[in-house]
C-alpha atoms as a PDB file:
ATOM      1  CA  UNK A   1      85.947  85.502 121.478  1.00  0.00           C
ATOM      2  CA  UNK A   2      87.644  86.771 118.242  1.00  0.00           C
ATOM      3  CA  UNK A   3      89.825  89.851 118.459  1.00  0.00           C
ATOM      4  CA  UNK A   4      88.174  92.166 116.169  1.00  0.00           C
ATOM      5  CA  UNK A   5      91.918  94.230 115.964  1.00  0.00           C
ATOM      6  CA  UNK A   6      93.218  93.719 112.219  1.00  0.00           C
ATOM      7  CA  UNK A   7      97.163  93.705 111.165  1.00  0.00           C
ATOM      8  CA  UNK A   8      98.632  95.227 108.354  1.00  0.00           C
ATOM      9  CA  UNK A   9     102.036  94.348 107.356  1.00  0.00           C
ATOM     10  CA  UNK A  10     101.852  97.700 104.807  1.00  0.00           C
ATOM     11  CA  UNK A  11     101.303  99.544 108.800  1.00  0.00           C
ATOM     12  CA  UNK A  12     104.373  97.616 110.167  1.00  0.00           C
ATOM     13  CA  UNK A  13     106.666  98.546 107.578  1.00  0.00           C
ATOM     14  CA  UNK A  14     106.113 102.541 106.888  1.00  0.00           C
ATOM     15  CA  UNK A  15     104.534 104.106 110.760  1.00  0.00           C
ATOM     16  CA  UNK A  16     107.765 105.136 111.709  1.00  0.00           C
ATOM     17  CA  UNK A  17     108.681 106.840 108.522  1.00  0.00           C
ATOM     18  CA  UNK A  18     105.207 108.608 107.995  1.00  0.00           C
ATOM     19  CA  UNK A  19     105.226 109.433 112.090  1.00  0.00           C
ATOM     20  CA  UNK A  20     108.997 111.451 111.441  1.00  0.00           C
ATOM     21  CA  UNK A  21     107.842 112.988 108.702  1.00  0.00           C
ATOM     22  CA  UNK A  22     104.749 114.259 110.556  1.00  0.00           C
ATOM     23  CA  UNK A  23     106.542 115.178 113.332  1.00  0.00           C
ATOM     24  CA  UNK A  24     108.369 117.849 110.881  1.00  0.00           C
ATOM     25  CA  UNK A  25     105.126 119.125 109.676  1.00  0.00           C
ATOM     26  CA  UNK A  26     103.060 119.178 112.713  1.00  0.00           C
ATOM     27  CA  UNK A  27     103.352 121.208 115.695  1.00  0.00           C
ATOM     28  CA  UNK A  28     104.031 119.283 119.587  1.00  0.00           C
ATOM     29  CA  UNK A  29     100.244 119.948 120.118  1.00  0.00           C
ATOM     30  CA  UNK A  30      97.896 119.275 117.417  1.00  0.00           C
ATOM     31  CA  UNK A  31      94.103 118.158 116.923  1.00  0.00           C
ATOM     32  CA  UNK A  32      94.291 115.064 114.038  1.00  0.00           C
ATOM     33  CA  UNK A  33      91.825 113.553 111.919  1.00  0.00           C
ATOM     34  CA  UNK A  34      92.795 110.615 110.240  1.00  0.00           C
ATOM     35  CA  UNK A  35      90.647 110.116 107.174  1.00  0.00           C
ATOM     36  CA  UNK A  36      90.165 106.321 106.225  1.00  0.00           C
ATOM     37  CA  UNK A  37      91.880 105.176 109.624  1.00  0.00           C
ATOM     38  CA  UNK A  38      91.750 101.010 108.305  1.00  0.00           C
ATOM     39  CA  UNK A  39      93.046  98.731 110.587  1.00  0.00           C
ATOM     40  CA  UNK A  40      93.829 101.724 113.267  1.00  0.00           C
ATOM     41  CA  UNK A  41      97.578 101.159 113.607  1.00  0.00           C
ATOM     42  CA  UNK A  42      98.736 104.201 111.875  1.00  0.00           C
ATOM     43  CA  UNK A  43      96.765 105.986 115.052  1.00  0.00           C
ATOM     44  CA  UNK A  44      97.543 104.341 117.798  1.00  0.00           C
ATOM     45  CA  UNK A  45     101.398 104.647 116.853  1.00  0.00           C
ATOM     46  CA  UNK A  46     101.054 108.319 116.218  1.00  0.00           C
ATOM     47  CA  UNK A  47      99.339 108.837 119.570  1.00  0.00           C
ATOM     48  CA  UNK A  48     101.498 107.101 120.966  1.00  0.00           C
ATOM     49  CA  UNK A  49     104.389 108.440 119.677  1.00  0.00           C
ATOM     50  CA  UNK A  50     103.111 111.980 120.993  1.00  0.00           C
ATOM     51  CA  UNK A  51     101.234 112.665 123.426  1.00  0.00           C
ATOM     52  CA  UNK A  52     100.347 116.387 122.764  1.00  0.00           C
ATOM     53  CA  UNK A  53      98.406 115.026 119.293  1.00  0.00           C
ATOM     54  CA  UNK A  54      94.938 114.518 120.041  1.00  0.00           C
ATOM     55  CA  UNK A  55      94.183 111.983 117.686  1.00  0.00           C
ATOM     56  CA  UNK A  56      90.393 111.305 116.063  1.00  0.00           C
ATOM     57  CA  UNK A  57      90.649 107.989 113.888  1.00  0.00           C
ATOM     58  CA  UNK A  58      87.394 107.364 111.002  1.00  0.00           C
ATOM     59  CA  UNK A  59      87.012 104.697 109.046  1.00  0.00           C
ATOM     60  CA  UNK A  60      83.585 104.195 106.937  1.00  0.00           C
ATOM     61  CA  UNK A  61      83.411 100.208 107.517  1.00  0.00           C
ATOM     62  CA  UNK A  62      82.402  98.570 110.344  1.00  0.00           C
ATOM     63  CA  UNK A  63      85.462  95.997 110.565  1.00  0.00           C
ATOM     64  CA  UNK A  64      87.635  98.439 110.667  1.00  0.00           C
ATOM     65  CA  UNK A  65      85.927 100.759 113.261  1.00  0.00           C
ATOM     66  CA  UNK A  66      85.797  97.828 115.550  1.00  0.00           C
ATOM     67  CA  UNK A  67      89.397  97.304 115.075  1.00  0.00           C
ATOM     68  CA  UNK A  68      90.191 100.845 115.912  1.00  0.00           C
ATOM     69  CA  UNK A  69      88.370 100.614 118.891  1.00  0.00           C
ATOM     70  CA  UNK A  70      90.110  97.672 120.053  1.00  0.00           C
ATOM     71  CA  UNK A  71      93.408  98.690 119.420  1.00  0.00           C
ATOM     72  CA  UNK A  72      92.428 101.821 121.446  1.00  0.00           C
ATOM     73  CA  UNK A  73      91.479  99.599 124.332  1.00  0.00           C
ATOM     74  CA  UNK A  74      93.977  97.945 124.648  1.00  0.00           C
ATOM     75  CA  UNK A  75      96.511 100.592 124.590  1.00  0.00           C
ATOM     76  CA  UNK A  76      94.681 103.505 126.725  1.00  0.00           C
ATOM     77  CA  UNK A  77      95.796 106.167 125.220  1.00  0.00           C
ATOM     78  CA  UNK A  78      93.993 109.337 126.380  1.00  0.00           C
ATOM     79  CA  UNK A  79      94.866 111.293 123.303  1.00  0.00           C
ATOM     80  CA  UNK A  80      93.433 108.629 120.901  1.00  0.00           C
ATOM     81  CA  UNK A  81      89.786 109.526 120.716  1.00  0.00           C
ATOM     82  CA  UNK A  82      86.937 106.633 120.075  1.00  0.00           C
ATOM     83  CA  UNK A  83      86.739 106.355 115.951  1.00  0.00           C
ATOM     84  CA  UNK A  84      83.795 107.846 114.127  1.00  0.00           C
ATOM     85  CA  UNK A  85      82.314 106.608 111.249  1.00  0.00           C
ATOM     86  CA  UNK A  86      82.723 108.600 108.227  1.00  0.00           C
ATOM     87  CA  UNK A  87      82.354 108.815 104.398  1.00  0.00           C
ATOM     88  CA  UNK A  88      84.985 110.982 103.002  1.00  0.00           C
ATOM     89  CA  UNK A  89      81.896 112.056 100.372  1.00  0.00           C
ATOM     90  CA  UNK A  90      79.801 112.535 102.952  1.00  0.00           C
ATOM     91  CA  UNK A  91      79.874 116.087 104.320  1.00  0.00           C
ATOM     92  CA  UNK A  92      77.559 115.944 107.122  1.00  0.00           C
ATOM     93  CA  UNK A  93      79.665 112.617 108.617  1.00  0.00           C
ATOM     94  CA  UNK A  94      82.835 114.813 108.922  1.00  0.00           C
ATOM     95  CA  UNK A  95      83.001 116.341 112.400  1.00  0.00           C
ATOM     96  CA  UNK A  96      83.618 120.173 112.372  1.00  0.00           C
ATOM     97  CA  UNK A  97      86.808 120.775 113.667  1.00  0.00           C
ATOM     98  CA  UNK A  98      88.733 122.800 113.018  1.00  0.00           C
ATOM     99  CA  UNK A  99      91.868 120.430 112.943  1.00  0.00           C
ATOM    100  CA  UNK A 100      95.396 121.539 113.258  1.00  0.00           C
ATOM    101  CA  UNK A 101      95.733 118.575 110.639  1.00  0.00           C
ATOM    102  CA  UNK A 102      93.564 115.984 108.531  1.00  0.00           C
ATOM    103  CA  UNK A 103      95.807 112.775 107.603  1.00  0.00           C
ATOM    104  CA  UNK A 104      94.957 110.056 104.622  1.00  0.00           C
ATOM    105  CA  UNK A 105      97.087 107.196 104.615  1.00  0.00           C
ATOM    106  CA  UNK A 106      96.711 104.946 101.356  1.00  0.00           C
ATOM    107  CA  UNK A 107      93.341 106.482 100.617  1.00  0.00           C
ATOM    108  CA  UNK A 108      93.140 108.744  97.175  1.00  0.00           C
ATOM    109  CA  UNK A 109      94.537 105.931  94.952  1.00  0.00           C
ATOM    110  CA  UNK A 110      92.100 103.119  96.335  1.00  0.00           C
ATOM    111  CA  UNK A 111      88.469 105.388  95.917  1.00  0.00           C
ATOM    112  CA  UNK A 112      87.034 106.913  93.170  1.00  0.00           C
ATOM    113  CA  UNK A 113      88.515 110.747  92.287  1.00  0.00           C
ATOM    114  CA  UNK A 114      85.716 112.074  93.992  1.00  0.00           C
ATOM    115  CA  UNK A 115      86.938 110.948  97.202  1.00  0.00           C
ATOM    116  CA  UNK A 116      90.582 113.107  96.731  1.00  0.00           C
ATOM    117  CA  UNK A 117      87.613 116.040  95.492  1.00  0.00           C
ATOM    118  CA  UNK A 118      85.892 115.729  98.764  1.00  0.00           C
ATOM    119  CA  UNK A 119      88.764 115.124 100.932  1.00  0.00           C
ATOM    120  CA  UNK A 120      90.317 118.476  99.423  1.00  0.00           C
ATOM    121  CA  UNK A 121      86.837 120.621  99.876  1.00  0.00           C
ATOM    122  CA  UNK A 122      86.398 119.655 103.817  1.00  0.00           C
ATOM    123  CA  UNK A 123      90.163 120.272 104.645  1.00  0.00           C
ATOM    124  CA  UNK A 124      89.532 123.839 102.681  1.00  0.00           C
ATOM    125  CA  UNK A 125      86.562 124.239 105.312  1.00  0.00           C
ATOM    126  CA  UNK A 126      87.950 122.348 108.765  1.00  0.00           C
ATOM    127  CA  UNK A 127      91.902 123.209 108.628  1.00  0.00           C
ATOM    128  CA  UNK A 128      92.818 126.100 110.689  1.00  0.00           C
ATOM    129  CA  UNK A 129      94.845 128.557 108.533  1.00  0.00           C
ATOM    130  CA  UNK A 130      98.181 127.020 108.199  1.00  0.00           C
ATOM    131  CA  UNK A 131      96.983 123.985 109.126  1.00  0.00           C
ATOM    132  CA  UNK A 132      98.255 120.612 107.048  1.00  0.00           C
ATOM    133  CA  UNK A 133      96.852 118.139 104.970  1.00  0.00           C
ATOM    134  CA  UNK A 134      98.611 115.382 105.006  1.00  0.00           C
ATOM    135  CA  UNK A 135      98.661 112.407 102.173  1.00  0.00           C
ATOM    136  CA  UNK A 136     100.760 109.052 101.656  1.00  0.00           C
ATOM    137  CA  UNK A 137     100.639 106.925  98.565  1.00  0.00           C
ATOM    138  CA  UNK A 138     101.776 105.958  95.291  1.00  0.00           C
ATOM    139  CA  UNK A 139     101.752 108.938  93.024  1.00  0.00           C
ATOM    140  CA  UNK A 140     102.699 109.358  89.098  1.00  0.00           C
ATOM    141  CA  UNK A 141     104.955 112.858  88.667  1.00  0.00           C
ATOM    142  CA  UNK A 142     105.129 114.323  85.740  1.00  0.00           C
ATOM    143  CA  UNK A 143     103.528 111.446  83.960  1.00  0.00           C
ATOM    144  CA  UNK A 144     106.112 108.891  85.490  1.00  0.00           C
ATOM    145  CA  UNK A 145     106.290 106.422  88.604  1.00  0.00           C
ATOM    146  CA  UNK A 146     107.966 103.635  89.574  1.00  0.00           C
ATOM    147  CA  UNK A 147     107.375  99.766  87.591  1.00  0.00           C
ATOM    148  CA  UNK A 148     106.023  98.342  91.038  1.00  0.00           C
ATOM    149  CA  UNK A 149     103.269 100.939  91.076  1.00  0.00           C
ATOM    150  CA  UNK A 150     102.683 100.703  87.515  1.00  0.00           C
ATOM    151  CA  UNK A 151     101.648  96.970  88.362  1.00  0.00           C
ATOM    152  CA  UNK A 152      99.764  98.200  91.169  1.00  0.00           C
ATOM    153  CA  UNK A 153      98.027 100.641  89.247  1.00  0.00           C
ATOM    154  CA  UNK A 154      96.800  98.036  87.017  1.00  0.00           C
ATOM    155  CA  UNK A 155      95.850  95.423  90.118  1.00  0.00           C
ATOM    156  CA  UNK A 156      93.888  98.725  91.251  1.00  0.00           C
ATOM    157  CA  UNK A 157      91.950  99.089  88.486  1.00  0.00           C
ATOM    158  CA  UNK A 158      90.922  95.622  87.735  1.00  0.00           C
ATOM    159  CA  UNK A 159      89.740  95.434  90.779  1.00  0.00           C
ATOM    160  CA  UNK A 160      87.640  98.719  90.457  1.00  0.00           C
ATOM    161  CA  UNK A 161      88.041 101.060  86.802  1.00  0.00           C
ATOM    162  CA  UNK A 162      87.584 104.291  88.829  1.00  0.00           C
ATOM    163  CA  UNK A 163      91.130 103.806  91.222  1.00  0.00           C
ATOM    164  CA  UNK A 164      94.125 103.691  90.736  1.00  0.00           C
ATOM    165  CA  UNK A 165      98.102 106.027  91.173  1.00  0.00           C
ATOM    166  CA  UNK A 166      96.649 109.514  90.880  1.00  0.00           C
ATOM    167  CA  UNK A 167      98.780 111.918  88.793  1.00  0.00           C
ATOM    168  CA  UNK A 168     100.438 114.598  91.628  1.00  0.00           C
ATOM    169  CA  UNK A 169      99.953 117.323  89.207  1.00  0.00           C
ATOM    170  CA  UNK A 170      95.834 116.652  89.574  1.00  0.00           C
ATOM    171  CA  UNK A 171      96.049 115.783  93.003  1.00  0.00           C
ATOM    172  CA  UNK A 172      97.340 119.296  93.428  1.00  0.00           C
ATOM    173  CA  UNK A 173      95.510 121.163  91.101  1.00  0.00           C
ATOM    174  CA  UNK A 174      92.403 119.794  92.912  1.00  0.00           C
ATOM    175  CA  UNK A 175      93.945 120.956  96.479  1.00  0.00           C
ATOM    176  CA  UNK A 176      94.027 124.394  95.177  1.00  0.00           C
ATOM    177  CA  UNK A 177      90.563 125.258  94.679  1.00  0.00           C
ATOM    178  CA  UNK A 178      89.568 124.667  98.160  1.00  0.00           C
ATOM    179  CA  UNK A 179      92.939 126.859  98.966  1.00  0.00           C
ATOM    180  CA  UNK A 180      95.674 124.569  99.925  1.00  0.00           C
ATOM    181  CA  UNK A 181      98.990 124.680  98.775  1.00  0.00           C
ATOM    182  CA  UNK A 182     101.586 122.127  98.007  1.00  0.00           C
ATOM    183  CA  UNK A 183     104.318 122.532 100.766  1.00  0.00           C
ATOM    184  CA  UNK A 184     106.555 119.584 100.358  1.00  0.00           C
ATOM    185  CA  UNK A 185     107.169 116.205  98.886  1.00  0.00           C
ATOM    186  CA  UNK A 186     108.954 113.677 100.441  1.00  0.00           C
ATOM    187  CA  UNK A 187     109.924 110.622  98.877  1.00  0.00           C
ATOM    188  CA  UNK A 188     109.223 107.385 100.987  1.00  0.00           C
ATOM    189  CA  UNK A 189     110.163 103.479 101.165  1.00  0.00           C
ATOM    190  CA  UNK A 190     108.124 101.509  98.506  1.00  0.00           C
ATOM    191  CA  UNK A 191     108.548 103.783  95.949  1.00  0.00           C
ATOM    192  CA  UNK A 192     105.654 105.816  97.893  1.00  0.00           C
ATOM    193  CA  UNK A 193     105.599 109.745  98.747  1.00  0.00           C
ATOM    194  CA  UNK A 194     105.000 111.831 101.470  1.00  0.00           C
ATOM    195  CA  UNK A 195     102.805 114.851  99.946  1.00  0.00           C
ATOM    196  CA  UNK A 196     102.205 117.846 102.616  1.00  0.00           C
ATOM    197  CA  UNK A 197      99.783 120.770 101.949  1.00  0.00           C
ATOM    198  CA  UNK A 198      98.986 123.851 103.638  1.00  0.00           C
ATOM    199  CA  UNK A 199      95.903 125.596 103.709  1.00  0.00           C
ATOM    200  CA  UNK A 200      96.202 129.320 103.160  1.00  0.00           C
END
């Protein structure tokens, strides 16, 4: 029988980074959802990592909800809840909370804009006050970024016109009409950032 779970070397390389930085943002006991979950790595090191996180993993695709749920087998972890399937544009697929914190690793940059608009509106409506939205990626500030994601912008959008390194300025412009506010940036390995909001 094939093992459904899938390996990322992107996952190997930056959970321990993006778990300390959550671990600065988040309190000991928090209810997670992990937008766009992928391979399910991120979440089973997070819930692993602590055990007063109760973790809920999505992913839209079938490969990668199987490989969630495999990775979840095989470690037991009570806190890491069974993933659900869900469609960031998709309102009635999001579960209703409310969530001490929604998470999107590598999502915003690889989707259409409207995915970053819809991600921003249901944290506005499922985030407890004060809660945190949290996002990793490859971001442009201030109309600059890094050569390597310049390339990868460009991979991005040959692959698909409407992706690509989102401006930070836009990507926080957007968060603020659903009523979160930008609370930190932290710069991360790969030329990638750490960007933490708070909803009021």
């Amino acid at each position: 029988m094939t093992d459904p779970r899938l390996h990322s070397p992107a996952v190997a390389r930056n959970r321990q980074p993006i778990l300390e930085v959550l671990q600065q943002v988040l309190p000991e006991r928090a209810r997670v959802l992990e937008v766009a979950s992928g391979s399910g790595e991120h979440a089973l090191h997070c819930a692993a990592a602590m055990p007063g996180w109760a973790w809920q993993p999505s992913d839209p695709t079938p490969e990668a909800l199987a490989s969630i749920a495999a990775w979840r087998e095989r470690a037991g972890r009570s806190n890491l809840a069974a993933p659900i399937r869900l469609d960031a544009t998709d309102a009635e697929s999001w579960p209703a909370g409310p969530f001490e914190a929604i998470v999107a690793i590598n999502l915003i940059h690889i989707s259409p804009w409207e995915v970053a608009g819809a991600l921003m509106a249901r944290a506005g409506e499922r985030l407890v006050e004060g809660g945190t939205l949290y996002l990793y990626g490859p971001f442009r500030r201030d109309g600059h970024t890094a050569p390597s994601n310049v390339a990868f912008d460009a991979s991005l959008r040959r692959r698909d016109p409407r992706w690509g390194v989102r401006d930070l300025e836009a990507v926080t412009a957007e968060a603020g009409r659903h009523g979160l506010t930008l609370e930190d940036v932290v710069e991360m390995p790969a030329n990638n950032l750490s960007v933490v909001f708070v909803r009021q």
